[in-house]
N, C-alpha and C. Protein backbone atom coordinates (compact mmCIF):
# COMPACT_ATOMS: atom_id res chain seq x y z
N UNK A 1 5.08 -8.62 -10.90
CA UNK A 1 4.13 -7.83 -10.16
C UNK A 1 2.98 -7.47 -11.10
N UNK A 2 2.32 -7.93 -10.45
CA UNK A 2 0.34 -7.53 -11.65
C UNK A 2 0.50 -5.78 -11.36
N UNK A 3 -0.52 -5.30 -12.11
CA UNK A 3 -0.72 -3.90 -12.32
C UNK A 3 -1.51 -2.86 -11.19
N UNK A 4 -2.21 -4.31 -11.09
CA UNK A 4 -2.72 -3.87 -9.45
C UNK A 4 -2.25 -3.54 -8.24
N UNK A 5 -1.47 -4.69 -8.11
CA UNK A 5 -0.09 -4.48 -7.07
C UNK A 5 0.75 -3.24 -7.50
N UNK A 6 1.35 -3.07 -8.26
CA UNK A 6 1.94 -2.11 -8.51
C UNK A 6 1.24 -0.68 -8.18
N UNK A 7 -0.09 -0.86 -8.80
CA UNK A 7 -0.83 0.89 -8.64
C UNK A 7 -0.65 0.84 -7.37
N UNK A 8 -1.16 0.09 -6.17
CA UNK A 8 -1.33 -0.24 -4.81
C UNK A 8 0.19 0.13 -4.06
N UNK A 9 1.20 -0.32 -4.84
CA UNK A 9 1.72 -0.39 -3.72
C UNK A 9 2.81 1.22 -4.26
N UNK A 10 2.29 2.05 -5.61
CA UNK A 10 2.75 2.98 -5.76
C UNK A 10 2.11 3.88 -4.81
N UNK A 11 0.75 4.07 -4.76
CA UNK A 11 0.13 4.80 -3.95
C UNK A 11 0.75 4.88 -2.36
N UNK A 12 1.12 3.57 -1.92
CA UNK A 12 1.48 3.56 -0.64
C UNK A 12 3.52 4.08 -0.42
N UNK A 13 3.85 4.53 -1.55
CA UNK A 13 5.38 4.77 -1.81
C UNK A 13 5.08 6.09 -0.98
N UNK A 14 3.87 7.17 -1.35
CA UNK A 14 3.38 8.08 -0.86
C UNK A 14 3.40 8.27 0.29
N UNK A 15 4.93 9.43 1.39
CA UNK A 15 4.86 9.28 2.37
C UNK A 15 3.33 9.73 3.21
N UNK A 16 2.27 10.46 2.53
CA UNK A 16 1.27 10.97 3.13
C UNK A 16 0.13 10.00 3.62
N UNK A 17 0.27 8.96 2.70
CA UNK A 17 -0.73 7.89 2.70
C UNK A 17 -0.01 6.59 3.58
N UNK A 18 -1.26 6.09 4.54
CA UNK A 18 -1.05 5.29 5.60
C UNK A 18 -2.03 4.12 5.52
N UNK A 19 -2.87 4.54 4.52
CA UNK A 19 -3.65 3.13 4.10
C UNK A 19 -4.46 3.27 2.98
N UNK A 20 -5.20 1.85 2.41
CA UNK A 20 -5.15 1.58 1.38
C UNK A 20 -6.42 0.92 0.99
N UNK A 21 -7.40 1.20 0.24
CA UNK A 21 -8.79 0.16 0.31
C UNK A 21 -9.32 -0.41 -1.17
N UNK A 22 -7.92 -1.07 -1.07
CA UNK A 22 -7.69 -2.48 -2.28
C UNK A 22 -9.45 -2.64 -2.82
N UNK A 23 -9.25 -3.22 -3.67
CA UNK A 23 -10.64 -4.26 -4.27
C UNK A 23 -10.74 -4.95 -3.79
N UNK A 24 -11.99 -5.49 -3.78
CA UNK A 24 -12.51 -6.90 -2.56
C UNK A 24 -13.23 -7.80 -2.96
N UNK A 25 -13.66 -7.54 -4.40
CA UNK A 25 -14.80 -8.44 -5.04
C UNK A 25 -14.61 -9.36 -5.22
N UNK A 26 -13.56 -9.96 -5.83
CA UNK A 26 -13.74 -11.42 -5.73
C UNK A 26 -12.18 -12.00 -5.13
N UNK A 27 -12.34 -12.96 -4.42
CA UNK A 27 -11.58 -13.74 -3.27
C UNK A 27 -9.91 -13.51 -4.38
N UNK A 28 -9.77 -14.44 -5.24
CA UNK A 28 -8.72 -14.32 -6.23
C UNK A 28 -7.93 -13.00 -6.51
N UNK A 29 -8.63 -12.08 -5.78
CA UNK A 29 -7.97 -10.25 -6.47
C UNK A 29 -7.96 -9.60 -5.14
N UNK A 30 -8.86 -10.55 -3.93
CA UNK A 30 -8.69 -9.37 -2.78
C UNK A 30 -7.50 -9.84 -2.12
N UNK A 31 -7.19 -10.88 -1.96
CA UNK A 31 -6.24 -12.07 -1.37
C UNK A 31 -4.70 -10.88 -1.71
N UNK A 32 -4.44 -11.20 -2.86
CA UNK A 32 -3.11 -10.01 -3.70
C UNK A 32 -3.05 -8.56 -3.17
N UNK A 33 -4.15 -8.48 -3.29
CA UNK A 33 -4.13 -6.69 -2.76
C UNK A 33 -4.08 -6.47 -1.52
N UNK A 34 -4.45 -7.19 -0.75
CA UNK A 34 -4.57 -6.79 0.93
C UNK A 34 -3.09 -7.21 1.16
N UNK A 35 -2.32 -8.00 0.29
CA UNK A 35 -1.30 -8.09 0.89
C UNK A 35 -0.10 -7.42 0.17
N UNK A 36 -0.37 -6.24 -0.26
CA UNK A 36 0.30 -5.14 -1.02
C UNK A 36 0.64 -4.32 -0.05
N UNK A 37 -0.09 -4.66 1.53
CA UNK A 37 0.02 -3.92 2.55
C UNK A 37 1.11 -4.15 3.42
N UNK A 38 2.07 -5.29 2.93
CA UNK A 38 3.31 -6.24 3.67
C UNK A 38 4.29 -5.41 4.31
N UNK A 39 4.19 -4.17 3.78
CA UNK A 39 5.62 -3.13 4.42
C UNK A 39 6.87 -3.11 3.13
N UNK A 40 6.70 -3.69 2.08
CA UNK A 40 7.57 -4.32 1.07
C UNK A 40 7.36 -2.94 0.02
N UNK A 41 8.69 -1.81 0.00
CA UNK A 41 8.13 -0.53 -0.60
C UNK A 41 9.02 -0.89 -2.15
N UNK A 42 8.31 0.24 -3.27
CA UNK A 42 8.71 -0.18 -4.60
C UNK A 42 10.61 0.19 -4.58
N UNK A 43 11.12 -0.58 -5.21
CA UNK A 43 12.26 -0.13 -5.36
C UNK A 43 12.37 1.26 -5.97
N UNK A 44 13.25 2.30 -5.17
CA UNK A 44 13.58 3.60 -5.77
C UNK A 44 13.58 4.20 -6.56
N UNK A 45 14.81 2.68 -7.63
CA UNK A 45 14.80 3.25 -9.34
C UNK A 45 13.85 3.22 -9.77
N UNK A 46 12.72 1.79 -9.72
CA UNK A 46 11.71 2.01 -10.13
C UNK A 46 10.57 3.10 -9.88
N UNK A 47 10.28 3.67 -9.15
CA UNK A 47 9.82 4.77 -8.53
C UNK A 47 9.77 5.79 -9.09
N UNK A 48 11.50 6.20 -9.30
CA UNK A 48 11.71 7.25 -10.40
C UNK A 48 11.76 7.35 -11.69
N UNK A 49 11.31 5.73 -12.42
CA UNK A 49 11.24 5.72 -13.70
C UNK A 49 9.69 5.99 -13.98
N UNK A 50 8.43 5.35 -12.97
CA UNK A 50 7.04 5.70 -12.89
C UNK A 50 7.09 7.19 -12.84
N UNK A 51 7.88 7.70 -11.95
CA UNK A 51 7.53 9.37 -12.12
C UNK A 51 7.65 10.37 -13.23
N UNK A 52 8.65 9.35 -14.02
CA UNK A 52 8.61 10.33 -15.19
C UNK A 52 7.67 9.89 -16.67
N UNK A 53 6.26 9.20 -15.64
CA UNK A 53 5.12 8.77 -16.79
C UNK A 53 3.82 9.72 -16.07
N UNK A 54 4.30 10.10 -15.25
CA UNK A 54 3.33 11.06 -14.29
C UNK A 54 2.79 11.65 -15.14
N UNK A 55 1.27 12.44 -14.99
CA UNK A 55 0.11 13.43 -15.47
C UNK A 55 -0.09 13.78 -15.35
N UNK A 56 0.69 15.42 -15.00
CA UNK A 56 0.59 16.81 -14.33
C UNK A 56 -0.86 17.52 -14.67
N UNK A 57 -2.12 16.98 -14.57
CA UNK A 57 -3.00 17.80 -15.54
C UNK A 57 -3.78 18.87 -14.74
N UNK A 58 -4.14 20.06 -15.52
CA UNK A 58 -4.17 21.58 -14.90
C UNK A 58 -6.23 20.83 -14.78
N UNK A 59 -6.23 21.47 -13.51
CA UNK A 59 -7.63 20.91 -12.84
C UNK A 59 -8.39 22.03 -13.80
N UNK A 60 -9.49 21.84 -14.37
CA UNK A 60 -10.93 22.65 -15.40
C UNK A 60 -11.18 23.18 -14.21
N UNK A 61 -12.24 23.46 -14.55
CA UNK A 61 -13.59 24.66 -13.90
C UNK A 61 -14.84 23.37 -13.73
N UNK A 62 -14.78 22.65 -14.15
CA UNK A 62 -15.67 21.45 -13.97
C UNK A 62 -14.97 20.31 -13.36
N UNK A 63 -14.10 19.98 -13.41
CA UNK A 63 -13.49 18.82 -12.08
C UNK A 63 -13.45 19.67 -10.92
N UNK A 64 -13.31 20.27 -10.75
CA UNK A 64 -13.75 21.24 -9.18
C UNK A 64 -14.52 20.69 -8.59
C-alpha cells in the first residue's frame, strides 16, 4: 500500500467522514486514489498501531 492510499484510506477508517477528495493531477496518482474509495477498510490491528503515532497537538492562539 503507497502512503497515499494509506493516508486516504485512514481518513476514511473515520466513522464521521463519508467522503474523500483524493489528488487528481496527474492520471497515474488519481487512478489509485479514487479507488481508495472501494469500501476495503484498514485492518483493525493496523489502525491501532497508526493510532499510537497520532499528534495530539494543543491548538496556539494563531492556528485559530
Amino acid at each position: 500500500m503507497t502512503m497515499a492510499e494509506l493516508a486516504l484510506r485512514w481518513i476514511l477508517a473515520e466513522p464521521s467522514v463519508s467522503t474523500i477528495i483524493p489528488g487528481m493531477r496527474k492520471r497515474k496518482t488519481s487512478t489509485p486514489n479514487m479507488a481508495t474509495s472501494d469500501g476495503v477498510r484498514i485492518d483493525p490491528s493496523l489502525l491501532s498501531q497508526l493510532k499510537q503515532h497520532r499528534w495530539d497537538r494543543r491548538p496556539t492562539e494563531w492556528s485559530q
